[in-house]
Protein backbone atom coordinates (compact mmCIF):
# COMPACT_ATOMS: atom_id res chain seq x y z
CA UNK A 1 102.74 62.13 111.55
CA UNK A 2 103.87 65.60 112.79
CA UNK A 3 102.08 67.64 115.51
CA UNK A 4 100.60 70.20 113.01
CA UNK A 5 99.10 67.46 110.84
CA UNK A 6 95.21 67.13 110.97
CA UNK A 7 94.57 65.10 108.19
CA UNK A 8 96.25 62.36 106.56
CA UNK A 9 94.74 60.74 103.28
CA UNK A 10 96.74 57.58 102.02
CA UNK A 11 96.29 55.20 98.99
CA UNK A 12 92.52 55.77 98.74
CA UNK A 13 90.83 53.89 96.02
CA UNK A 14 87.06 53.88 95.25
CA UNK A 15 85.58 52.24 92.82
CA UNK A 16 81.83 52.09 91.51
CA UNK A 17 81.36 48.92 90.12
CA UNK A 18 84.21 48.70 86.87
CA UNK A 19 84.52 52.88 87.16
CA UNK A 20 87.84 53.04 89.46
CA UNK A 21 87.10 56.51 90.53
CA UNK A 22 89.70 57.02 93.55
CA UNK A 23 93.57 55.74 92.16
CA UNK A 24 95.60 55.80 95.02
CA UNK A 25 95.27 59.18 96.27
CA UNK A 26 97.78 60.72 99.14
CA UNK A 27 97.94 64.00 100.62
CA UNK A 28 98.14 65.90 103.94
CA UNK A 29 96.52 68.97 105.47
CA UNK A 30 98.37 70.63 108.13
CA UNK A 31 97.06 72.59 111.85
CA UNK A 32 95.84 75.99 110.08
CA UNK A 33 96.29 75.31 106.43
CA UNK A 34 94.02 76.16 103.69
CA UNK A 35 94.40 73.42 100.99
CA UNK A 36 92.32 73.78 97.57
CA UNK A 37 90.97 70.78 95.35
CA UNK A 38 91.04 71.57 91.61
CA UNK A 39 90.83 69.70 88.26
CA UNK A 40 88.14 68.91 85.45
CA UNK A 41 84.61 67.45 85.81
CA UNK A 42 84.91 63.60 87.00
CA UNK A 43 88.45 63.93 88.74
CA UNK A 44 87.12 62.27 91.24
CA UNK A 45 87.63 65.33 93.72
CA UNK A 46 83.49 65.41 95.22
CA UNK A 47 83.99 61.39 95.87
CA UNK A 48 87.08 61.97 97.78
CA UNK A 49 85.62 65.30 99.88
CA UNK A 50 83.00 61.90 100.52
CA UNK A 51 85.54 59.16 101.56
CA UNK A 52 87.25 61.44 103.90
CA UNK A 53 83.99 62.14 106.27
CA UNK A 54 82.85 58.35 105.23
CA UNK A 55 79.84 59.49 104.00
CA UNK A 56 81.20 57.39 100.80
CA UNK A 57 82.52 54.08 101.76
CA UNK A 58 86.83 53.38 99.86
CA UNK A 59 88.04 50.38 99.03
CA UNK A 60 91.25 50.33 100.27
CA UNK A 61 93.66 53.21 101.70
CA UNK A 62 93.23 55.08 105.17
CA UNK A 63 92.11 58.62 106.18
CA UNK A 64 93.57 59.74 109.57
CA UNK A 65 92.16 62.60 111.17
CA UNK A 66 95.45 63.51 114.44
CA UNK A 67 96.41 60.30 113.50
CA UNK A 68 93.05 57.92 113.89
CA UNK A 69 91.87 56.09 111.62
CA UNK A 70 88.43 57.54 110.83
CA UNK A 71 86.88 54.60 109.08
CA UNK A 72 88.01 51.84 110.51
CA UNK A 73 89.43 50.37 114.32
CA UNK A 74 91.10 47.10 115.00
CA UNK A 75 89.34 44.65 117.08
CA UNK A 76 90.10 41.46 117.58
CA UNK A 77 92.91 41.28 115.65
CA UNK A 78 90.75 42.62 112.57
CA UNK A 79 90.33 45.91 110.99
CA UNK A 80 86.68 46.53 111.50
CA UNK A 81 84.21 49.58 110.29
CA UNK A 82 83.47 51.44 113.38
CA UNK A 83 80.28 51.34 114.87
CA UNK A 84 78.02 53.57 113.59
CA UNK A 85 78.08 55.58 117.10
CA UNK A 86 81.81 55.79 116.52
CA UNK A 87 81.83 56.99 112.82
CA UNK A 88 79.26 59.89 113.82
CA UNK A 89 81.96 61.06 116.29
CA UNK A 90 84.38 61.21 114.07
CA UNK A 91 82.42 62.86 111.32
CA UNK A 92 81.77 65.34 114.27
CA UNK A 93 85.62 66.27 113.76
CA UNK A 94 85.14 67.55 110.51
CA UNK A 95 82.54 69.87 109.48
CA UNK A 96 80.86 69.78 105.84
CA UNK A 97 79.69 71.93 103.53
CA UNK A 98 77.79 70.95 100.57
CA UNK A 99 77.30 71.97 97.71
CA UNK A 100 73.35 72.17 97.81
CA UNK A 101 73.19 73.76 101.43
CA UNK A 102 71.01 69.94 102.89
CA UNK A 103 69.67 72.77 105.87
CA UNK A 104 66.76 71.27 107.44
CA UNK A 105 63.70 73.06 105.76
CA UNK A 106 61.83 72.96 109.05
CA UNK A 107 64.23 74.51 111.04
CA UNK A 108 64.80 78.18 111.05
CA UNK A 109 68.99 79.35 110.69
CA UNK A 110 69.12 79.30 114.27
CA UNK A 111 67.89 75.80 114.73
CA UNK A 112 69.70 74.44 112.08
CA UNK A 113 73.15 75.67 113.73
CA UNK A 114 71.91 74.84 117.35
CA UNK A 115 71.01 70.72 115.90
CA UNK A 116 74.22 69.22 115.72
CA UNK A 117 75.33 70.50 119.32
CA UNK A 118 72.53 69.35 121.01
CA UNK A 119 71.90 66.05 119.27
CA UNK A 120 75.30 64.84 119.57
CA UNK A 121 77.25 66.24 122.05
CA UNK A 122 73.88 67.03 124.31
CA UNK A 123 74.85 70.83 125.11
CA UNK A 124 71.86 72.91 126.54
CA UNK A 125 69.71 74.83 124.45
CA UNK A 126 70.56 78.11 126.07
CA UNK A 127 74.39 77.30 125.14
CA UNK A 128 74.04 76.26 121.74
CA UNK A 129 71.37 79.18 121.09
CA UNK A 130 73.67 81.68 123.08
CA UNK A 131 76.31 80.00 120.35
CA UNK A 132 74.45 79.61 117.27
CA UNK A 133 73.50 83.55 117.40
CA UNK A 134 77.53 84.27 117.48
CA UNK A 135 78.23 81.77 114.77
CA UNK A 136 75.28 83.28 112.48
CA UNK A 137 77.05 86.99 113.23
CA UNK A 138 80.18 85.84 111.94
CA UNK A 139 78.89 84.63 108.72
CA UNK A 140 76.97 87.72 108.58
CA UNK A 141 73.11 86.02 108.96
CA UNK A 142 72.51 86.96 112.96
CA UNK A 143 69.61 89.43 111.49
CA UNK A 144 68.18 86.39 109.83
CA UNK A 145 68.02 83.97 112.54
CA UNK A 146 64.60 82.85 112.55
CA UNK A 147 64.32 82.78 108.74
CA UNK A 148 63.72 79.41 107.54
CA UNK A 149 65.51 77.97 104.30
CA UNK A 150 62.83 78.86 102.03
CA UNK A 151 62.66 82.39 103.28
CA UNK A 152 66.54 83.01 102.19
CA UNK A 153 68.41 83.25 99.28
CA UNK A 154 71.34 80.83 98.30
CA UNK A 155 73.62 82.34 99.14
CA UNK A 156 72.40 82.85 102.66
CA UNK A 157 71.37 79.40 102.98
CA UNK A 158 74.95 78.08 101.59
CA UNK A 159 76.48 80.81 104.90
CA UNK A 160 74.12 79.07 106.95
CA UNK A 161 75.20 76.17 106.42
CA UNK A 162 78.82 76.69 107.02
CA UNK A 163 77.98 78.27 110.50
CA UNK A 164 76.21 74.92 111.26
CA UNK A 165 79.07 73.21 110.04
CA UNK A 166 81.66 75.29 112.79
CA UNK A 167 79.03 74.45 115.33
CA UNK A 168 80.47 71.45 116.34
CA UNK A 169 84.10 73.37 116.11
CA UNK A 170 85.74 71.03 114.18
CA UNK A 171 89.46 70.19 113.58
CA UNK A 172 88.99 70.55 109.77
CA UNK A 173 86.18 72.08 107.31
CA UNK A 174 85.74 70.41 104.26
CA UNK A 175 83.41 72.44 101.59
CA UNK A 176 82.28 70.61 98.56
CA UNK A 177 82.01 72.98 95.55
CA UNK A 178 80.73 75.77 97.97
CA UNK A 179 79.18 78.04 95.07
CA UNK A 180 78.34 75.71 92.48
CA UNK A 181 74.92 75.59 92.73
CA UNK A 182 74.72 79.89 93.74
CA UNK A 183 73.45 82.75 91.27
CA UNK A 184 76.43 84.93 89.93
CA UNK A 185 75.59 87.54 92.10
CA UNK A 186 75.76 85.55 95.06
CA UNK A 187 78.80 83.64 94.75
CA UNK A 188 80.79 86.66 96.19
CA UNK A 189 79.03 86.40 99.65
CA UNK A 190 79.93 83.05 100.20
CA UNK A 191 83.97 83.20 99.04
CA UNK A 192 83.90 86.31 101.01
CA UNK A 193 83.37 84.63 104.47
CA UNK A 194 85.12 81.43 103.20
CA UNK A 195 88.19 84.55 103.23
CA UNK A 196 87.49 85.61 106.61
CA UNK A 197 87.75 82.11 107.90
CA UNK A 198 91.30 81.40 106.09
CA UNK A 199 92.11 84.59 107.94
CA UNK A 200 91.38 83.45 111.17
CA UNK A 201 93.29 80.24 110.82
CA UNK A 202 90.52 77.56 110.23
CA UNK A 203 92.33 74.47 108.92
CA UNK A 204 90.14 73.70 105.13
CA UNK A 205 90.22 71.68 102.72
CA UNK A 206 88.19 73.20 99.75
CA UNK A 207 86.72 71.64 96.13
CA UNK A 208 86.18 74.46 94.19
CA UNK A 209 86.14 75.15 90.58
CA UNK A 210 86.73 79.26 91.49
CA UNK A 211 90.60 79.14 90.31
CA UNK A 212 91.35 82.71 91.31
CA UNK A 213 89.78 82.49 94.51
CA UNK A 214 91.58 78.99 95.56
CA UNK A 215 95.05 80.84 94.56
CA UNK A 216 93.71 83.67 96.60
CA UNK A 217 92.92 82.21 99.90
CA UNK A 218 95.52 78.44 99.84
CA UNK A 219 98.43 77.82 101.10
CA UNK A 220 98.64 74.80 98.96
CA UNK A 221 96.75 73.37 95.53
CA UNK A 222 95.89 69.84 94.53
CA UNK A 223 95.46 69.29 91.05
CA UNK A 224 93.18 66.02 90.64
CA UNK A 225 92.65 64.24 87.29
CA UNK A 226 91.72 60.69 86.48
CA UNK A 227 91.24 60.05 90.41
CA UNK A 228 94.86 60.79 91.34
CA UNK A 229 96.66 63.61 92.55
CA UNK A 230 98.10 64.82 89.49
CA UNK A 231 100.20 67.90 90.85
CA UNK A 232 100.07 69.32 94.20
CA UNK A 233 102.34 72.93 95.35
CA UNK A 234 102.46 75.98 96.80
CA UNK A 235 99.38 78.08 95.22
CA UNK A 236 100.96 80.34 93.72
CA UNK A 237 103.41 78.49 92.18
CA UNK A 238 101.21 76.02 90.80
CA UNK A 239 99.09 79.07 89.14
CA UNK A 240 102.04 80.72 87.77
CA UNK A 241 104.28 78.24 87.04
CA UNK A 242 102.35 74.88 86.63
CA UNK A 243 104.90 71.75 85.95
CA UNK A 244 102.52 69.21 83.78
CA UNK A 245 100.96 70.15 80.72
CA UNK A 246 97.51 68.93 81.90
CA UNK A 247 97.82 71.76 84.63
CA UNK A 248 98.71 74.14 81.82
CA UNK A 249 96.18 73.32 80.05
CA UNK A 250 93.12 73.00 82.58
CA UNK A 251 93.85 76.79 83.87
CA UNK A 252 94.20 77.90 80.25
CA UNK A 253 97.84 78.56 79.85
CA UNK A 254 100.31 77.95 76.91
CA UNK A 255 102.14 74.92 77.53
């Protein structure tokens, strides 16, 4: 492990009953990288965005987040699951973004942001309220802070939800298909603070079926396809110059 790497993903399988989904999968993500997930339908790339925060149990492998084991600790000898405690803390370390928004539907923006920070790490309400009305301003939703889900659009809700998810500032932000489930027209709104954020030097890891847009904002790409890392380079390079066929072929180029 070097000091600039955040995440560390190593021979992760997953399987769902006979469906091996996850075939040995390894990567990194580095201190202030944006890394992009790509590849067909059924790559298995959702299901891994899952196994790294554990919200998906994996067979066998390891995810480190600064070099600890997120999953699992040794006790006894053993290599246990963490406590349940234990797990949330970790998952605390890595904020998610999904691709249908899960905002709290009681809970206005503000609340939603301020939930996290004060159920888990017990920070006062004037701090995380003080804090949830700069996060909403840099998403661009501060004017609709006491709008609850229902009252916004999905594209607000979806920028909501990735304000929640800095609230906890976490090391790395992992967004699941971030405008797959948004209207045309809103899909813009969403990449464009998902820009901002590569800009400032948040360390991502993105799924995301927008091809231009993950060349656009990535330092690096990760072709997945039949549940393995099939390619992985520079973004650029990959888009321009792909070196399999099955990458030539899944962004439309001659072979």
């Amino acid at each position: 492990m070097t000091n600039d790497e955040v995440l560390a993903v190593s021979g992760l399988h997953k399987w769902y009953g006979d469906d091996h989904v996850l075939r040995g999968v390894d990567f990194t993500v580095n201190q202030g990288e944006v890394v992009s997930i790509i590849g067909p339908s059924g790559a298995g790339k959702s299901t891994m965005l899952r196994c790294i925060n554990y919200l998906d149990t994996f067979d066998r492998g390891s995810v480190r987040i600064r070099g600890e084991e997120v999953a699992y600790i040794e006790h006894r000898g053993r290599h246990v699951e963490r406590p349940e405690k234990d797990l949330a803390a970790m998952r605390s370390r890595m904020g998610m973004v999904f691709q249908n928004f899960n905002l709290f539907g009681h809970l206005t923006a503000l609340e939603n942001v301020m939930f996290a920070p004060r159920l888990i790490r017990g920070q006062s309400r004037s701090f995380t309220e003080e804090r949830g009305h700069t996060l909403l301003g840099v998403v661009g939703m501060e004017s609709r802070a006491h709008a609850l889900p229902s009252e916004l659009s999905g594209g607000e809700q979806q920028r909501v939800a990735i304000a929640r998810a800095l609230a906890m500032k976490p090391e790395l932000l992992l967004l699941d298909e971030p405008t797959s489930a948004l209207d045309p027209q809103r899909v813009g709104e969403v990449l464009g603070v998902v820009r901002e954020l590569a800009r400032a030097g948040t360390t991502m890891l993105v799924v995301t079926h927008e091809v231009s847009f993950a060349r656009e904002v990535s330092d690096r790409i990760i072709f997945m396809l039949d549940g393995r890392v099939h390619e992985e380079g520079l973004a650029a390079q990959m888009m321009d110059s792909p070196r399999t066929p099955e990458l030539s072929a899944f962004l439309g180029l001659p072979a």
